[in-house]
C-alpha atoms as a PDB file:
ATOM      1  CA  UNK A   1       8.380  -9.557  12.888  1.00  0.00           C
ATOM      2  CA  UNK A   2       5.363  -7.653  13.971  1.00  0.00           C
ATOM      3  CA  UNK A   3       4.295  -7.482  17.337  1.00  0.00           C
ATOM      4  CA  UNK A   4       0.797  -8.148  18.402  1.00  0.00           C
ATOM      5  CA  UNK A   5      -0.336  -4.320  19.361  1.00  0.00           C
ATOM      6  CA  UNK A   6       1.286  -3.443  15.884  1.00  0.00           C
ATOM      7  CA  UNK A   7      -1.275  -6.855  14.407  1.00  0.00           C
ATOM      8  CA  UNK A   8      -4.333  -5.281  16.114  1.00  0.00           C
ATOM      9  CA  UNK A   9      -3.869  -1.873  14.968  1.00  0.00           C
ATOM     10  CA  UNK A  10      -4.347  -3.227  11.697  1.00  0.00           C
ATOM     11  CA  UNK A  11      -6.564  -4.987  12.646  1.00  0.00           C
ATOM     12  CA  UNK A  12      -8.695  -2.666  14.155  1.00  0.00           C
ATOM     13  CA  UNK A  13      -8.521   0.230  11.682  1.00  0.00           C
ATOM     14  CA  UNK A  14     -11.445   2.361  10.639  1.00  0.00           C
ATOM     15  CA  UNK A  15     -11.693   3.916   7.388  1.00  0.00           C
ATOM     16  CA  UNK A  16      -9.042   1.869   6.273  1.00  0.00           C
ATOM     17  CA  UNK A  17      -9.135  -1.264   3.002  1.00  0.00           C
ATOM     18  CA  UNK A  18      -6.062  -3.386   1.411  1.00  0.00           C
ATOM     19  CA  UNK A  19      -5.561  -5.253  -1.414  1.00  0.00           C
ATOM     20  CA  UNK A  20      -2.567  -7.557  -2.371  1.00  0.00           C
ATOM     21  CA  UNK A  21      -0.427  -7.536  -5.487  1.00  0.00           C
ATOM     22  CA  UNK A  22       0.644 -11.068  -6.602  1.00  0.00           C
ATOM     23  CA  UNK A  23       4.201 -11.868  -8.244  1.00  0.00           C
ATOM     24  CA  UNK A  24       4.219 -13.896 -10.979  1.00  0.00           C
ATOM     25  CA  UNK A  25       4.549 -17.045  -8.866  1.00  0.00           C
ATOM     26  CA  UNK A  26       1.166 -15.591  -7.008  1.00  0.00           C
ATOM     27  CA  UNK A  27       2.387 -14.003  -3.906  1.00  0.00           C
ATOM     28  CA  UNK A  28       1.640 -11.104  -2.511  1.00  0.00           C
ATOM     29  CA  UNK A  29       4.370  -8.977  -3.316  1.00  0.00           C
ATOM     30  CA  UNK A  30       2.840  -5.891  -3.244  1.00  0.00           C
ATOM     31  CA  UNK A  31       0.407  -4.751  -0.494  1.00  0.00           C
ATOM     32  CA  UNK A  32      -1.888  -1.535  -0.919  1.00  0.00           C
ATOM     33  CA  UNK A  33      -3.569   0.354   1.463  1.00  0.00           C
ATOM     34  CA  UNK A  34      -6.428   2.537   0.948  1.00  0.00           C
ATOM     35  CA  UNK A  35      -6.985   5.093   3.847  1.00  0.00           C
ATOM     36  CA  UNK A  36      -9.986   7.917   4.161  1.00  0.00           C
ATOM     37  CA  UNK A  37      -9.900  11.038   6.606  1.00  0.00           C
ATOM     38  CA  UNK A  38     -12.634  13.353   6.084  1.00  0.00           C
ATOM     39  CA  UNK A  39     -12.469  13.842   2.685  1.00  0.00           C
ATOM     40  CA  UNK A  40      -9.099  13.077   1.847  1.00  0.00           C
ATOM     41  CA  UNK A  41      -7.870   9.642   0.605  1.00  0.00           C
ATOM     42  CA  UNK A  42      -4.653   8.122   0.684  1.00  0.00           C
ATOM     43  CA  UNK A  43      -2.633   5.302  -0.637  1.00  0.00           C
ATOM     44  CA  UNK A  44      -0.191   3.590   0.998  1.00  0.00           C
ATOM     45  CA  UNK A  45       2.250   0.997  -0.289  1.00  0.00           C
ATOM     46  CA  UNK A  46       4.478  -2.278   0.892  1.00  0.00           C
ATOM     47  CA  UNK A  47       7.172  -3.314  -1.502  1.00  0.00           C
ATOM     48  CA  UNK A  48       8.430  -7.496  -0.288  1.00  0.00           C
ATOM     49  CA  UNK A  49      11.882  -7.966  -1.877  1.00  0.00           C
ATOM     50  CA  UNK A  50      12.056 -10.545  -4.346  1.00  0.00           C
ATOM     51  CA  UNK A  51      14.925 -11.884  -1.926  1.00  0.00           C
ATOM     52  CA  UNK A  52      11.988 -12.769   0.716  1.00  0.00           C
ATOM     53  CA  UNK A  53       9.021 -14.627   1.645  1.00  0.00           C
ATOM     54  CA  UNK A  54       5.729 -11.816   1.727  1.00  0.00           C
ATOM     55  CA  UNK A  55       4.145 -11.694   4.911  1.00  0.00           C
ATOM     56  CA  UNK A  56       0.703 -10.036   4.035  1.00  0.00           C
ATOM     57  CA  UNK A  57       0.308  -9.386   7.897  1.00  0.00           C
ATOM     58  CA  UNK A  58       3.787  -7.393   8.048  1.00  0.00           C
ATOM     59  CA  UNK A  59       2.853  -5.602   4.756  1.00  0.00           C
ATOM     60  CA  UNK A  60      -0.358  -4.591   5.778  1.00  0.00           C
ATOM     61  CA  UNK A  61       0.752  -2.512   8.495  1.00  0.00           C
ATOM     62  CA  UNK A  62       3.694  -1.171   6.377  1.00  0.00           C
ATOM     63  CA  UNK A  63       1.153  -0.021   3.744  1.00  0.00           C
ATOM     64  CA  UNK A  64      -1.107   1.657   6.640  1.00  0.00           C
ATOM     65  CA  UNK A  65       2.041   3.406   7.918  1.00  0.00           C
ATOM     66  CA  UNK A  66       2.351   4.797   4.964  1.00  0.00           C
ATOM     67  CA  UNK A  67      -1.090   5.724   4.014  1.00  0.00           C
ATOM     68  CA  UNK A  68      -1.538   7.532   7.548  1.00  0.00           C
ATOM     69  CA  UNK A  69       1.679   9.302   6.934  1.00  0.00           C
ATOM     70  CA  UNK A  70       0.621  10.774   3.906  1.00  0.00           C
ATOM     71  CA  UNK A  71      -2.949  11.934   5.710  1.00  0.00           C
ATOM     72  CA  UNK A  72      -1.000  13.312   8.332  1.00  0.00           C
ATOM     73  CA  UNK A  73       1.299  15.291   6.115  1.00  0.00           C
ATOM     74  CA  UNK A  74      -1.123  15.873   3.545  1.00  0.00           C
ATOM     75  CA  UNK A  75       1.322  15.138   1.245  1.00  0.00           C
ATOM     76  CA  UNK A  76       3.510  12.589  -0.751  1.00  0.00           C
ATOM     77  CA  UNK A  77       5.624  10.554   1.543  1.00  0.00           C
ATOM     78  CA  UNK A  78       8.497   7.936   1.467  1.00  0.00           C
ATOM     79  CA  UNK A  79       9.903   8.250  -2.447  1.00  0.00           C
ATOM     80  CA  UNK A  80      10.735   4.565  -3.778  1.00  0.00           C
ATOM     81  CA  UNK A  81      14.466   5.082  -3.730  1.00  0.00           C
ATOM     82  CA  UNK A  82      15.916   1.405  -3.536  1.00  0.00           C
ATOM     83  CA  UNK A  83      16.852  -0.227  -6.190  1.00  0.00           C
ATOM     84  CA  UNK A  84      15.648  -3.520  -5.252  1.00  0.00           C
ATOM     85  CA  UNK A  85      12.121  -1.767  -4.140  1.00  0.00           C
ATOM     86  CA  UNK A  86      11.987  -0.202  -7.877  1.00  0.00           C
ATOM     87  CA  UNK A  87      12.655  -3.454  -9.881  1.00  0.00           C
ATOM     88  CA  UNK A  88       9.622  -4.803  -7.499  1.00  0.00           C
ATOM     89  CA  UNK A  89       7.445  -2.290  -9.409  1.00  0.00           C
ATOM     90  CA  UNK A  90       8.597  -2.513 -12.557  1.00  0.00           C
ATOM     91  CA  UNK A  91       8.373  -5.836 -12.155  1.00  0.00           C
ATOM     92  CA  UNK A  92       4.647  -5.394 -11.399  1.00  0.00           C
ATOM     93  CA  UNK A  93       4.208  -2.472 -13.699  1.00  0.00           C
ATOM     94  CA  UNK A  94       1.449  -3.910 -16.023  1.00  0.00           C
ATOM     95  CA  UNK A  95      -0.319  -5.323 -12.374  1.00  0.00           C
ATOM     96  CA  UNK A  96       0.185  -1.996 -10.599  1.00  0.00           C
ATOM     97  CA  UNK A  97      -2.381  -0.332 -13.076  1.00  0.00           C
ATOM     98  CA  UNK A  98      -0.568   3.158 -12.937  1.00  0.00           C
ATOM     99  CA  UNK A  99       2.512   5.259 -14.402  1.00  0.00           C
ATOM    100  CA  UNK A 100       3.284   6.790 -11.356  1.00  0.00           C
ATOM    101  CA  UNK A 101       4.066   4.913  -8.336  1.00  0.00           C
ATOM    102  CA  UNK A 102       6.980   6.541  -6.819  1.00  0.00           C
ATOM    103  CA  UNK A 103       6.610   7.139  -3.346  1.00  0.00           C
ATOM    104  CA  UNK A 104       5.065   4.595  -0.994  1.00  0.00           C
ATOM    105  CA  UNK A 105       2.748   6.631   0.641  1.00  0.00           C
ATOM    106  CA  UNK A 106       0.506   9.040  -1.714  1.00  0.00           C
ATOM    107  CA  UNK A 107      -1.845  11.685  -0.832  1.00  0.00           C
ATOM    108  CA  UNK A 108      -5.290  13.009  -2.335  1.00  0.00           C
ATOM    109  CA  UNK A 109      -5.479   9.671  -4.674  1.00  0.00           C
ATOM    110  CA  UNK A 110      -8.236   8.904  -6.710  1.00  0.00           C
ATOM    111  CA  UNK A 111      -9.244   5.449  -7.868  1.00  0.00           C
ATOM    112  CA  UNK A 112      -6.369   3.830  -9.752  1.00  0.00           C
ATOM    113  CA  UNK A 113      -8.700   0.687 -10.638  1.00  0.00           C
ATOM    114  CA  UNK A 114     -12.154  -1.012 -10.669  1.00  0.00           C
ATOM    115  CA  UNK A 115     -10.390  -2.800  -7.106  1.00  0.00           C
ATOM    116  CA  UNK A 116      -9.752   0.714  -5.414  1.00  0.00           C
ATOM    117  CA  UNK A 117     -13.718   1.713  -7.088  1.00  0.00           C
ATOM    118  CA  UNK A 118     -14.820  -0.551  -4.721  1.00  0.00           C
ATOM    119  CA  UNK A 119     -12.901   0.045  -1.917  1.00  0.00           C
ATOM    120  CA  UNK A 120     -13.242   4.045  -1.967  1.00  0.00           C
ATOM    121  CA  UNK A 121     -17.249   3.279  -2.006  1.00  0.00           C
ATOM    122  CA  UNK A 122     -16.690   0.666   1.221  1.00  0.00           C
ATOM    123  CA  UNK A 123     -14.713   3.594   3.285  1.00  0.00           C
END
């Protein structure tokens, strides 16, 4: 469960978009955050189990987490090591619109799809 300060510094983030994932049964069970520093962008990434109910809230703040991790280390961060996390994406695999999504938070990304397009030209 999220605290409030951790809900408003989602909230409140600058050069930061998301974008939700939907399961087959339509929720959110991937969340994606798109992050810009200077001229850097980032990717960061929530993975819900399949064993529980998605909060987009909760992943939204993982996925920025991740995505400011990455900027910060200016590099790939957080491989996708779980079992459970990597049936989630192969799960999604056709949804997830790339071949390599293998750590959650990814640095110096380009567009992966016509919803990230849009969202690089917002930030």
């Amino acid at each position: 469960m999220l605290t409030n300060k951790q809900r408003n510094i989602v909230r409140k983030s600058k050069n930061v978009k998301f974008y939700f994932i939907p399961d087959e049964v339509n929720l959110p069970r991937v969340t994606v955050c798109i992050a810009k520093n200077g001229d850097h962008y980032a990717r960061g990434l929530a993975l819900c189990s399949v064993k529980t109910i998605p909060d987009p809230i909760e992943g939204s703040f993982v996925a920025w987490k991740s995505a400011m991790r990455a900027l910060k280390e200016g590099t790939d961060t957080r491989p996708i090591l779980r079992d459970e996390a990597i049936e989630v994406v192969k799960s999604l695999k056709s949804a997830l619109w790339l071949d390599d999504w293998d750590c959650r938070g990814q640095f110096d990304v380009l567009p992966a799809n016509s919803i990230e397009k849009r969202l690089f030209k917002c930030l």
